[in-house]
Protein backbone atom coordinates (compact mmCIF):
# COMPACT_ATOMS: atom_id res chain seq x y z
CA UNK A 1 39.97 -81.91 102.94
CA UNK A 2 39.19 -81.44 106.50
CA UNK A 3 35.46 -80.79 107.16
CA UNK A 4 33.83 -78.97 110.64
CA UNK A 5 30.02 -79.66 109.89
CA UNK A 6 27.98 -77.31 112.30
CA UNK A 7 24.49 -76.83 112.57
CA UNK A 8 24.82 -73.29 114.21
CA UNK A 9 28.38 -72.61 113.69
CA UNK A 10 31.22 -71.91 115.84
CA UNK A 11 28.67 -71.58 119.26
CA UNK A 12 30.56 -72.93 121.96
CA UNK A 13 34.39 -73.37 123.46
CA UNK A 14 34.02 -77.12 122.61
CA UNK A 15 33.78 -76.48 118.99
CA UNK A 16 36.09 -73.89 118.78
CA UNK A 17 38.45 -76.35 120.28
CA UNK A 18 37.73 -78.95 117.63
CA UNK A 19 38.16 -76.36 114.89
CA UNK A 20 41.52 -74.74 116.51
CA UNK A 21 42.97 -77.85 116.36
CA UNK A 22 42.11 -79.05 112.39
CA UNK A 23 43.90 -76.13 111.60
CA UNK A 24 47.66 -75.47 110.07
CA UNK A 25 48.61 -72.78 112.48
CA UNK A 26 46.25 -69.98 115.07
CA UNK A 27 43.45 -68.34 114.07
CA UNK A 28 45.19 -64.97 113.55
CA UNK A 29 47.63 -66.45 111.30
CA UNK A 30 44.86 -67.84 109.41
CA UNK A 31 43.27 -66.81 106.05
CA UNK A 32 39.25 -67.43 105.40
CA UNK A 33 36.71 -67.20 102.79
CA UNK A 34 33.09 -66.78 103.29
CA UNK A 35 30.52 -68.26 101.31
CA UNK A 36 27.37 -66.58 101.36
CA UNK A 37 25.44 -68.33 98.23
CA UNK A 38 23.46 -70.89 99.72
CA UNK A 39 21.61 -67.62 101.35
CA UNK A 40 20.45 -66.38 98.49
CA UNK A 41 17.50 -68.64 97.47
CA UNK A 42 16.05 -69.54 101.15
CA UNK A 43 12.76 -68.53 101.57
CA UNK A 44 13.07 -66.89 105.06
CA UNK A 45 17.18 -66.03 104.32
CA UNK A 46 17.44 -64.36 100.63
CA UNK A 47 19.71 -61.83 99.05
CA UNK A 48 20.14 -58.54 101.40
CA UNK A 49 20.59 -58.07 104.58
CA UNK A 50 21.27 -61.98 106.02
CA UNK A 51 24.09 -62.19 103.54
CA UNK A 52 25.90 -58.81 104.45
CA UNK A 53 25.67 -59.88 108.12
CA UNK A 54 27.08 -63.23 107.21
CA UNK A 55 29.61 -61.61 105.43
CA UNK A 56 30.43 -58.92 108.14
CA UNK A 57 30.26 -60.65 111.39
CA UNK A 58 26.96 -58.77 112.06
CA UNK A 59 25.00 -62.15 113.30
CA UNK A 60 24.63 -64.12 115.80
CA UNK A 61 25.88 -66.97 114.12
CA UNK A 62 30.18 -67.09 115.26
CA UNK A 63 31.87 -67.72 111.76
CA UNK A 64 33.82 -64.76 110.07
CA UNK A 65 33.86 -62.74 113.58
CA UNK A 66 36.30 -65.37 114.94
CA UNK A 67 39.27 -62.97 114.56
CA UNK A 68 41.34 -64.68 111.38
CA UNK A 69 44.02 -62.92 110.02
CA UNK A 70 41.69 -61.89 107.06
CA UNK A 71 38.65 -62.78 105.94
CA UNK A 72 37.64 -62.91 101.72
CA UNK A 73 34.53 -63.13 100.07
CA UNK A 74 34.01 -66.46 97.36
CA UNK A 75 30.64 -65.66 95.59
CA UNK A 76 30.44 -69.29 93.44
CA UNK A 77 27.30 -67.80 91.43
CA UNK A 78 30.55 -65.28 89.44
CA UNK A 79 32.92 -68.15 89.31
CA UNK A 80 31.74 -69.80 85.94
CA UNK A 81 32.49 -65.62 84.36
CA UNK A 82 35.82 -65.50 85.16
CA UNK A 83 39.30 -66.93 84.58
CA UNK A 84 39.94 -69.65 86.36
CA UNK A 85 43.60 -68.43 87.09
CA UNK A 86 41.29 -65.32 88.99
CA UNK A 87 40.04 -67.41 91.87
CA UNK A 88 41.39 -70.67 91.44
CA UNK A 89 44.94 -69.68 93.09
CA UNK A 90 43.40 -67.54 96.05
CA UNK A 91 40.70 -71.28 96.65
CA UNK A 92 44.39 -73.18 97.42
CA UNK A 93 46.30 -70.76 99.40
CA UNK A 94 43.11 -70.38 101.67
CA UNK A 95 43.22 -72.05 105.32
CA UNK A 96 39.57 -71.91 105.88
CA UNK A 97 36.02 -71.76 103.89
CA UNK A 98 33.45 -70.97 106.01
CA UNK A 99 29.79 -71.72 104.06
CA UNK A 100 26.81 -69.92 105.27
CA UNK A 101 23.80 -71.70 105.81
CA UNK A 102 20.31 -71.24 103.35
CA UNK A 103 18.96 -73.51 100.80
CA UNK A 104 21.44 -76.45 100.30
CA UNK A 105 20.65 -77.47 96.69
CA UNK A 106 21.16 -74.13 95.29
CA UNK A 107 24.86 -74.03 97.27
CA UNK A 108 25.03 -77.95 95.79
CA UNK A 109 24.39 -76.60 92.26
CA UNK A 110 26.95 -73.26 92.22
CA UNK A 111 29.31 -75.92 93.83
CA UNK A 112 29.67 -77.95 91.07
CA UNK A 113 29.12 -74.97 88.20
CA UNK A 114 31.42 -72.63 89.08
CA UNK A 115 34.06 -75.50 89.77
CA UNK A 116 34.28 -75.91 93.74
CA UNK A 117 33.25 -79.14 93.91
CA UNK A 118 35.78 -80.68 91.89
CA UNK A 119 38.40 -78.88 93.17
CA UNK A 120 37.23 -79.79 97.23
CA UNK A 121 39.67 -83.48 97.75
CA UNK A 122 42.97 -81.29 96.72
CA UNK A 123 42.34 -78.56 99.12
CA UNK A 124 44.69 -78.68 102.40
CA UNK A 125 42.04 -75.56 103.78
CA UNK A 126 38.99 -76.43 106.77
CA UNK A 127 35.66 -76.30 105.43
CA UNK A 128 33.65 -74.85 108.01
CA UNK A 129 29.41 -75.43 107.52
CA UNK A 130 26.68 -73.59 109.19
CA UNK A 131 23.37 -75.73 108.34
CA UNK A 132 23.08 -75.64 104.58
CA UNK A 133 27.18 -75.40 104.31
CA UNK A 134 27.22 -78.62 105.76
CA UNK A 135 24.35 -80.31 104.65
CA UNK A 136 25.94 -79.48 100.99
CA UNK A 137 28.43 -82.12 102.08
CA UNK A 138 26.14 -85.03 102.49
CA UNK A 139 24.76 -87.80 99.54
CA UNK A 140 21.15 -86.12 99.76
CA UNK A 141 18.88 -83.71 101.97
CA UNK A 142 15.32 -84.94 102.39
CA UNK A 143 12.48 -83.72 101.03
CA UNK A 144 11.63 -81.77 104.39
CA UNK A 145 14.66 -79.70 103.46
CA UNK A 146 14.19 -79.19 99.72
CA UNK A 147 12.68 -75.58 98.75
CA UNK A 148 14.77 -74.68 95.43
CA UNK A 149 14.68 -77.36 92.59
CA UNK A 150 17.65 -78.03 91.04
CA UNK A 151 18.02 -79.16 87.51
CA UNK A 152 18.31 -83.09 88.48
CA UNK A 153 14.83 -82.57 90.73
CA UNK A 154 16.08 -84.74 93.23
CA UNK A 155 17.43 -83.71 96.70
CA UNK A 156 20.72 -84.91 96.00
CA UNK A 157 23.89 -83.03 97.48
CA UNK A 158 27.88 -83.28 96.53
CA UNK A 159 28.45 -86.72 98.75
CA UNK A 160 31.69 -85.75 99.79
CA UNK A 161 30.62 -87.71 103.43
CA UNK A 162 28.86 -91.04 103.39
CA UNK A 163 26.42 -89.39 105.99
CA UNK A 164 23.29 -87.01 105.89
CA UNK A 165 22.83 -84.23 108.55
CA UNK A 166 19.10 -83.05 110.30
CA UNK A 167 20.33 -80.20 111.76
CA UNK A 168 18.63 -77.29 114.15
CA UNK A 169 17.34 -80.16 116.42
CA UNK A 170 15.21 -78.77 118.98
CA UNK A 171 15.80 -75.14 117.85
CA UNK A 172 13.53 -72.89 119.77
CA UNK A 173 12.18 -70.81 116.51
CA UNK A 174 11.95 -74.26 114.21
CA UNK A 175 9.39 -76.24 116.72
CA UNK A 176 9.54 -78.89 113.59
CA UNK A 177 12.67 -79.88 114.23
CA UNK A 178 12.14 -82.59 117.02
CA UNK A 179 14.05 -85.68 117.65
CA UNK A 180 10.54 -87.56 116.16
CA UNK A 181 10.58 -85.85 113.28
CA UNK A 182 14.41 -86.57 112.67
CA UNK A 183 13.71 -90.19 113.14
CA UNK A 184 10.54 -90.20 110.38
CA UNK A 185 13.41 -88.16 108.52
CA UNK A 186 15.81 -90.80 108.57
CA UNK A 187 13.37 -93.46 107.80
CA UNK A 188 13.28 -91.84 104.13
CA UNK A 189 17.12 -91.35 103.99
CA UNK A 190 19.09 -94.25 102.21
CA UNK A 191 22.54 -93.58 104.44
CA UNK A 192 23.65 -93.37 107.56
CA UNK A 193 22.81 -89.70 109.52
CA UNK A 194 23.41 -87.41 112.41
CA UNK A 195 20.86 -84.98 114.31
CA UNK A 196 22.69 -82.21 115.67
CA UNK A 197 21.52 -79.43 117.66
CA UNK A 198 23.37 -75.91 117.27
CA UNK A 199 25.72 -77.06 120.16
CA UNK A 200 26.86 -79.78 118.15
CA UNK A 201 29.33 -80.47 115.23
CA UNK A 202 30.82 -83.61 113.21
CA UNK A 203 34.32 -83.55 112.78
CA UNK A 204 35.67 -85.33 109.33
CA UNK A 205 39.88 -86.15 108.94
CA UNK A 206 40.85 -88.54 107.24
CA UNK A 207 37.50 -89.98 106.09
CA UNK A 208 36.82 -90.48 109.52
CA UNK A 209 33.80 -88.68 111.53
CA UNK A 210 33.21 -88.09 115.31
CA UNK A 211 31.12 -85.91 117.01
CA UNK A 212 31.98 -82.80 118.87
CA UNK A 213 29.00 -81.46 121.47
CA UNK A 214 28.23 -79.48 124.48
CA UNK A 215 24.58 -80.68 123.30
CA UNK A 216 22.02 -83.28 121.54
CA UNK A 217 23.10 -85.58 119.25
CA UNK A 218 22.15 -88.80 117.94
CA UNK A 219 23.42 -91.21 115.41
CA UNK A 220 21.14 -93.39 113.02
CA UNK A 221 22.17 -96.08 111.32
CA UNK A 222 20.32 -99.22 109.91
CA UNK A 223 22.96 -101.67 111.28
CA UNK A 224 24.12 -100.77 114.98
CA UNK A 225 21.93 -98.87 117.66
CA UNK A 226 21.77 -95.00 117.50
CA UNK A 227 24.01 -93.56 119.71
């Protein structure tokens, strides 16, 4: 599977570039799925209005409003009630997921109930991450990131990338989220990792990961200089 890991989204011509060209054919000949569920247990995100503007286009946030030839809605947290012959058909024939950002563990854990997670190295589709919906993608989160407990208690996420993510770096409304406080961060983090600003996104084909930016970036990693 072919993975666009934002921390903002789709916010700039440079990304959109990156993403127009992981996929099959143009967006309007494309189909999508949303995924609003890692919204629902965030503390400052929740259930209600956040997730209907996700869901809409009604956000800031450039995701669903990028003009695909239709957009669906996956809710993971029903998956586990139904058939799997319901959903499980609609999850291959889609070209791109697009995973709204919130609490990452609780998007980790209806990942891997409902299914998803197992199904993620046979899917052809892009999976597009805003924040949470790419930090689900990473071996674990940090404990600055960790509000919801999930059932293991540790901050462990899916793994699917050999990388973590600090995203929102130097956000204007998260004044926490410095390029210091990324690096004390890393120093608790047992793998490689990336701190990307909302102008920035890592590109994954192949197993292979570069970075895509019209803003700041670095790389850490315990055996070469950070980029």
């Amino acid at each position: 599977m072919r993975l666009l890991l934002t921390s903002g989204g789709v916010e700039n011509p440079t990304i959109l570039d990156a993403l127009t060209a992981m996929l099959p054919k143009p967006i309007p000949e494309c189909t999508a799925l949303c995924i609003p569920t890692a919204q629902y247990a965030h503390p400052y995100v929740g259930p209600g209005v956040k997730p209907w503007g996700f869901v809409t286009g009604n956000e800031q946030s450039q995701m669903t409003q990028l003009g695909w030839r239709s957009v669906g809605l996956l809710e993971l947290t029903a998956l586990a009630s139904i058939d799997d012959e319901r959903w499980k058909p609609l999850v291959h024939e889609t070209d791109v997921f697009l995973a709204a950002g919130g609490d990452t563990l609780y998007l980790a854990h209806w990942m891997r109930e409902s299914g998803m997670a197992d199904m993620l190295p046979a899917l052809s589709g892009v999976w597009v991450g805003l924040s949470a919906g790419s930090m689900v993608m990473t071996p674990r989160i940090g404990e600055e990131f960790t509000s919801w407990t999930q059932p293991s208690g540790d901050d462990r996420a899916l793994g699917v990338v050999d990388f973590a993510i600090y995203p929102h770096l130097d956000h204007p409304m998260l004044p926490e989220n410095t390029m210091a406080n990324a690096e004390a961060w890393f120093a608790r983090i047992d793998c490689p990792a990336y701190a990307i600003d909302d102008d920035t996104a890592i590109r994954v084909v192949d197993g292979e990961a570069d970075v895509v930016s019209e803003g700041r970036w670095r790389r850490f990693a315990r055996d070469e200089s950070a980029n």
